[in-house]
N, C-alpha and C. Protein backbone atom coordinates (compact mmCIF):
# COMPACT_ATOMS: atom_id res chain seq x y z
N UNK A 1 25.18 56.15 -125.38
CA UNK A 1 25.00 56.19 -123.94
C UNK A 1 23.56 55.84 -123.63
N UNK A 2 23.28 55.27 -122.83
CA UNK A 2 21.98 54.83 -122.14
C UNK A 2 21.55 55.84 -121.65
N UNK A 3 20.34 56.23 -121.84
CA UNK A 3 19.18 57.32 -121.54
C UNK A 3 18.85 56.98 -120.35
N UNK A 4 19.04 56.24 -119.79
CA UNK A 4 17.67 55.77 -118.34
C UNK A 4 18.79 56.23 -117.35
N UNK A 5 19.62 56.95 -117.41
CA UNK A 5 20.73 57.68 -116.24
C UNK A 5 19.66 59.01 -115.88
N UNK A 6 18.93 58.98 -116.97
CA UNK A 6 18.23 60.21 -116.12
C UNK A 6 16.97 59.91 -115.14
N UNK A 7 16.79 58.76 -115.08
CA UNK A 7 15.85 58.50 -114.13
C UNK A 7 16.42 57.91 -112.83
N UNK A 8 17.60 57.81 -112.66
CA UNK A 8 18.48 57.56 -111.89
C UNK A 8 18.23 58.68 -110.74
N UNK A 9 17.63 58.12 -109.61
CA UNK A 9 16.99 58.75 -108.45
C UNK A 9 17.97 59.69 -107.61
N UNK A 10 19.57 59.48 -108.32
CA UNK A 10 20.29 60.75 -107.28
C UNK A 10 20.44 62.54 -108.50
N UNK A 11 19.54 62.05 -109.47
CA UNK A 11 19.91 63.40 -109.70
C UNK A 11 18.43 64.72 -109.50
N UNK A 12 17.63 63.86 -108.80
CA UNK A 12 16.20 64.22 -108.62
C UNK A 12 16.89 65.79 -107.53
N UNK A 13 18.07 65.92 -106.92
CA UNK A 13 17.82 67.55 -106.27
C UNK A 13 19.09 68.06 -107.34
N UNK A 14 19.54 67.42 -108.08
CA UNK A 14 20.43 68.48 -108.99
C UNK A 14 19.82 69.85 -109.91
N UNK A 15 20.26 70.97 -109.95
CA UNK A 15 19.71 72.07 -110.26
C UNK A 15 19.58 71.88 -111.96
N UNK A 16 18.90 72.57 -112.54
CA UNK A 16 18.53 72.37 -113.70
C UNK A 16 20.02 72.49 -114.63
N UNK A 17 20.29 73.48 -113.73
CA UNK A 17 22.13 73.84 -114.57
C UNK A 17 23.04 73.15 -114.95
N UNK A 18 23.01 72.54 -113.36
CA UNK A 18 24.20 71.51 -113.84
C UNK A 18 23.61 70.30 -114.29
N UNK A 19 22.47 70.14 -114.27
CA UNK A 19 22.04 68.94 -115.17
C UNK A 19 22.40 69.07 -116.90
N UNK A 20 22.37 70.28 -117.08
CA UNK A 20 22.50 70.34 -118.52
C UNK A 20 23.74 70.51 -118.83
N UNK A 21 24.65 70.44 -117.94
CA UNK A 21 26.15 70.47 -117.83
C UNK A 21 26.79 69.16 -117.70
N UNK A 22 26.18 68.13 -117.15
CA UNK A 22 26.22 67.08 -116.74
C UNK A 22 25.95 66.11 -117.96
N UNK A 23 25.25 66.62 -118.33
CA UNK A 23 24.59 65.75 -119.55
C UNK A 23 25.46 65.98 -120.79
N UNK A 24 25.94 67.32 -121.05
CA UNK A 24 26.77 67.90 -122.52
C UNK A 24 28.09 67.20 -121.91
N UNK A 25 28.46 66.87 -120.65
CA UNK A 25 29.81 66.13 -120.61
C UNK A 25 29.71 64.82 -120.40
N UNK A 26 28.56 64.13 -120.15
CA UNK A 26 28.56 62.79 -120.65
C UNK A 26 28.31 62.58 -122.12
N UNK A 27 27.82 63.34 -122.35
CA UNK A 27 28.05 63.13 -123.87
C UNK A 27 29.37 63.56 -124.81
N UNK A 28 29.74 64.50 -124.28
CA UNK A 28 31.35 64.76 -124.97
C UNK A 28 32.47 63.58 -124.26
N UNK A 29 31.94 62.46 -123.03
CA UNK A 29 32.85 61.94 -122.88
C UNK A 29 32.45 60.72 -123.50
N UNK A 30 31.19 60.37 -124.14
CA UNK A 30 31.07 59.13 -124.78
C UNK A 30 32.00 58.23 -125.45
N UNK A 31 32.54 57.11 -125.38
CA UNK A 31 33.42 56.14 -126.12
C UNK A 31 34.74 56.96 -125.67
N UNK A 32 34.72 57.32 -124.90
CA UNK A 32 36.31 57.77 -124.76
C UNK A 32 36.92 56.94 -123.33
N UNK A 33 38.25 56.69 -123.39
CA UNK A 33 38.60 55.82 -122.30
C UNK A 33 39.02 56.86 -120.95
N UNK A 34 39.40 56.30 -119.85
CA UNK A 34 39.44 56.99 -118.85
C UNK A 34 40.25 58.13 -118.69
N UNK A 35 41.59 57.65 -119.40
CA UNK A 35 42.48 58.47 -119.37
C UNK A 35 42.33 60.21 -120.42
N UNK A 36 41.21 59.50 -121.50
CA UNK A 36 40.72 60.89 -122.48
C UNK A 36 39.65 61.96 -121.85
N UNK A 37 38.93 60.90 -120.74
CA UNK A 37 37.88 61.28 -119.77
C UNK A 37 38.16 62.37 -119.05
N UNK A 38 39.34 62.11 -118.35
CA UNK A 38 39.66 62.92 -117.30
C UNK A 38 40.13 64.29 -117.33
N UNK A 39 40.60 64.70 -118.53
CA UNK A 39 40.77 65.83 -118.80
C UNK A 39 39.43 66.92 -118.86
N UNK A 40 38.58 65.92 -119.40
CA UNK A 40 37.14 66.80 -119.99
C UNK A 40 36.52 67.01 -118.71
N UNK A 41 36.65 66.14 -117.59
CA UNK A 41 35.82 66.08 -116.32
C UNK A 41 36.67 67.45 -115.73
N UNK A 42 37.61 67.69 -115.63
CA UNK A 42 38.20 68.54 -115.35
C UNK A 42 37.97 70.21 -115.40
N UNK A 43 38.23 69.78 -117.09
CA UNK A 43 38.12 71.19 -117.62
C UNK A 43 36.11 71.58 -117.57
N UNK A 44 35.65 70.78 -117.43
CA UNK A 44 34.07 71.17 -116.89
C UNK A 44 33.75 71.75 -115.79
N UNK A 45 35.04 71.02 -114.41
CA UNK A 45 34.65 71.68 -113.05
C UNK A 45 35.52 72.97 -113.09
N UNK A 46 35.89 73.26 -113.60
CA UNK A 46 36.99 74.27 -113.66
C UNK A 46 35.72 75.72 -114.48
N UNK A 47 34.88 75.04 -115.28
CA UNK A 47 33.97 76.11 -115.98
C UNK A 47 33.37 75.98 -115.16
N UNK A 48 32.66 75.47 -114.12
CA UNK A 48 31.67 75.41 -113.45
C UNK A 48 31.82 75.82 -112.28
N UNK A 49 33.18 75.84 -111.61
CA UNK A 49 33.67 76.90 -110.54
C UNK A 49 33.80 78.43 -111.35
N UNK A 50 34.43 78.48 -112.08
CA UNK A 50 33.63 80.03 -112.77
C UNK A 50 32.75 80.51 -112.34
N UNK A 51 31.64 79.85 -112.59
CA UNK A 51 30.06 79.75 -112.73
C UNK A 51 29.41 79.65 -111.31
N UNK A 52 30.39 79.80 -110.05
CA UNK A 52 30.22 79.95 -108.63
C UNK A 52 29.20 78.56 -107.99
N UNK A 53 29.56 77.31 -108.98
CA UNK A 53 29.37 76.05 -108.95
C UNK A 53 30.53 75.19 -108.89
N UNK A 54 29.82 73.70 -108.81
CA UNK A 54 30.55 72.70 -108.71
C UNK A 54 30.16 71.21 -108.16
N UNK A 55 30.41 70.64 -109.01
CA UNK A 55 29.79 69.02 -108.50
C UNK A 55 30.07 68.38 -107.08
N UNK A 56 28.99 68.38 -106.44
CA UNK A 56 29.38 67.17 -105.23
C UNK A 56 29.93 66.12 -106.06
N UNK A 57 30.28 64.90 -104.63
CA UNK A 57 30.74 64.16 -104.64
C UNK A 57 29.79 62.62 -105.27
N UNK A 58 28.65 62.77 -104.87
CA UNK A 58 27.68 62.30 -105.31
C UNK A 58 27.17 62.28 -106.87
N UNK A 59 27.29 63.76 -107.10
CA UNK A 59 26.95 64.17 -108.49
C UNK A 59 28.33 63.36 -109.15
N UNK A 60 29.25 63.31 -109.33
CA UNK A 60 30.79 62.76 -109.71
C UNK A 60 30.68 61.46 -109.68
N UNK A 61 30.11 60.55 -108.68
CA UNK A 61 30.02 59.43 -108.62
C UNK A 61 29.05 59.02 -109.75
N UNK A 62 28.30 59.40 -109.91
CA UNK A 62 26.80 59.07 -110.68
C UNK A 62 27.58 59.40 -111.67
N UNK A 63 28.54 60.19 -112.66
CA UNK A 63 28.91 60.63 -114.04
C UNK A 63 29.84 59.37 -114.22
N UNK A 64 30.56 59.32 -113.29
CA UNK A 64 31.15 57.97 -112.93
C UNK A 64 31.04 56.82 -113.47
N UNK A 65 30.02 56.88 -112.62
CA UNK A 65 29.05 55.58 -112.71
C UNK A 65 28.47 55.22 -114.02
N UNK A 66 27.93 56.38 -114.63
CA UNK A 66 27.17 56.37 -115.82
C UNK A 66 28.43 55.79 -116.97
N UNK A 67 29.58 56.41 -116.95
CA UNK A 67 30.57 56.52 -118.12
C UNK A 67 30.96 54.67 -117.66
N UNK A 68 30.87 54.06 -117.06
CA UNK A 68 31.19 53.13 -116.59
C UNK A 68 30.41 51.87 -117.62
N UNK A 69 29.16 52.04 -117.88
CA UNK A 69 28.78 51.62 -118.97
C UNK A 69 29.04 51.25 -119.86
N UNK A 70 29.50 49.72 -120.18
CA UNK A 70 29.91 50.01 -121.97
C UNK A 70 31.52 49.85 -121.79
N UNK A 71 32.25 50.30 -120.84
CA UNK A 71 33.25 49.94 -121.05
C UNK A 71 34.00 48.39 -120.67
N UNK A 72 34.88 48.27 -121.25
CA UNK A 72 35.94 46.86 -121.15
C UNK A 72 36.40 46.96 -119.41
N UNK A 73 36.03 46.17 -119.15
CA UNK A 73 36.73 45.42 -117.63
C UNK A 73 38.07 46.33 -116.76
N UNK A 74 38.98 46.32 -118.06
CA UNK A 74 40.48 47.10 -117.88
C UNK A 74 40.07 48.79 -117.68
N UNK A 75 39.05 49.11 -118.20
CA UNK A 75 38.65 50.61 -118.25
C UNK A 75 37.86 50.98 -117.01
N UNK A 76 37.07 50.18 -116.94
CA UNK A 76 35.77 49.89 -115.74
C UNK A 76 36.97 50.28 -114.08
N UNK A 77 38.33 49.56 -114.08
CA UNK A 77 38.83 49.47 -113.29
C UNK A 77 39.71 51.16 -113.48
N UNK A 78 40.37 51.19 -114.43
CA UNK A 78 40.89 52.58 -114.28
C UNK A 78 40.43 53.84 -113.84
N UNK A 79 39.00 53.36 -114.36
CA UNK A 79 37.99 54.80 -113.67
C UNK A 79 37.95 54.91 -112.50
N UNK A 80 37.72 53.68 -111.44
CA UNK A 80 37.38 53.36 -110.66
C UNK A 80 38.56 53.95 -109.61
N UNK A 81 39.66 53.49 -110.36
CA UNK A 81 40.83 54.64 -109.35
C UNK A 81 40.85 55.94 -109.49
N UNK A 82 40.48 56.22 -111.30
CA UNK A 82 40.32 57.73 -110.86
C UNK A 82 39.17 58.36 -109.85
N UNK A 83 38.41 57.64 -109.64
CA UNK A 83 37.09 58.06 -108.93
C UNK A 83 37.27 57.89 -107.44
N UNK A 84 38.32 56.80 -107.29
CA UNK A 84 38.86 57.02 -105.83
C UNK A 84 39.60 58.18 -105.33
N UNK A 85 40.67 58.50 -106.49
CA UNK A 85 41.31 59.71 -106.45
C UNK A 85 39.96 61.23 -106.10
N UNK A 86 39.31 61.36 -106.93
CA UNK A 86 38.27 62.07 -106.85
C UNK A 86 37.60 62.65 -105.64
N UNK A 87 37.18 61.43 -105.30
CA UNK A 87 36.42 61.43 -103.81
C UNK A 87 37.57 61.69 -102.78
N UNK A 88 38.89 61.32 -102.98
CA UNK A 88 39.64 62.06 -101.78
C UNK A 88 39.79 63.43 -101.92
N UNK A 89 39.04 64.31 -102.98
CA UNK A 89 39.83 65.57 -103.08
C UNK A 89 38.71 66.70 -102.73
């Protein structure tokens, strides 16, 4: 995964927390395709509502965005619906 997501200017008001939450699930979602993705994105907001948290919509886009990297055309697009799905919810 490309390192320079952290200089990526929308995570400059994210709390230290979920940055380090953010980061252990881009990295557990590395090389995995959308459909392996989505479970893990899941089961993260689900610990993180626990945790009397939870990702904006913004924050989601940017993990998004980031995992978007690197992948094949066909994948790039699958995310892209799941991320539409996302943002309606």
């Amino acid at each position: 995964m490309n390192p320079t997501w952290m200089n990526d200017p929308r995570i400059r008001n994210i709390s230290p927390e979920k940055l380090a939450v953010m980061t252990l699930l881009m990295e557990n979602a590395e090389g995995k395709s959308p459909e392996e993705f989505l479970p893990i994105l899941m089961q993260t907001s689900q610990s993180l509502e626990k945790a009397g948290m939870s990702f904006t919509a913004n924050e989601k886009n940017l993990i998004l965005d980031v995992l978007k990297e690197g992948m094949t055309p066909a994948e790039k697009q699958r995310l892209s619906f799941i991320q539409t799905l996302l943002n309606q919810g």
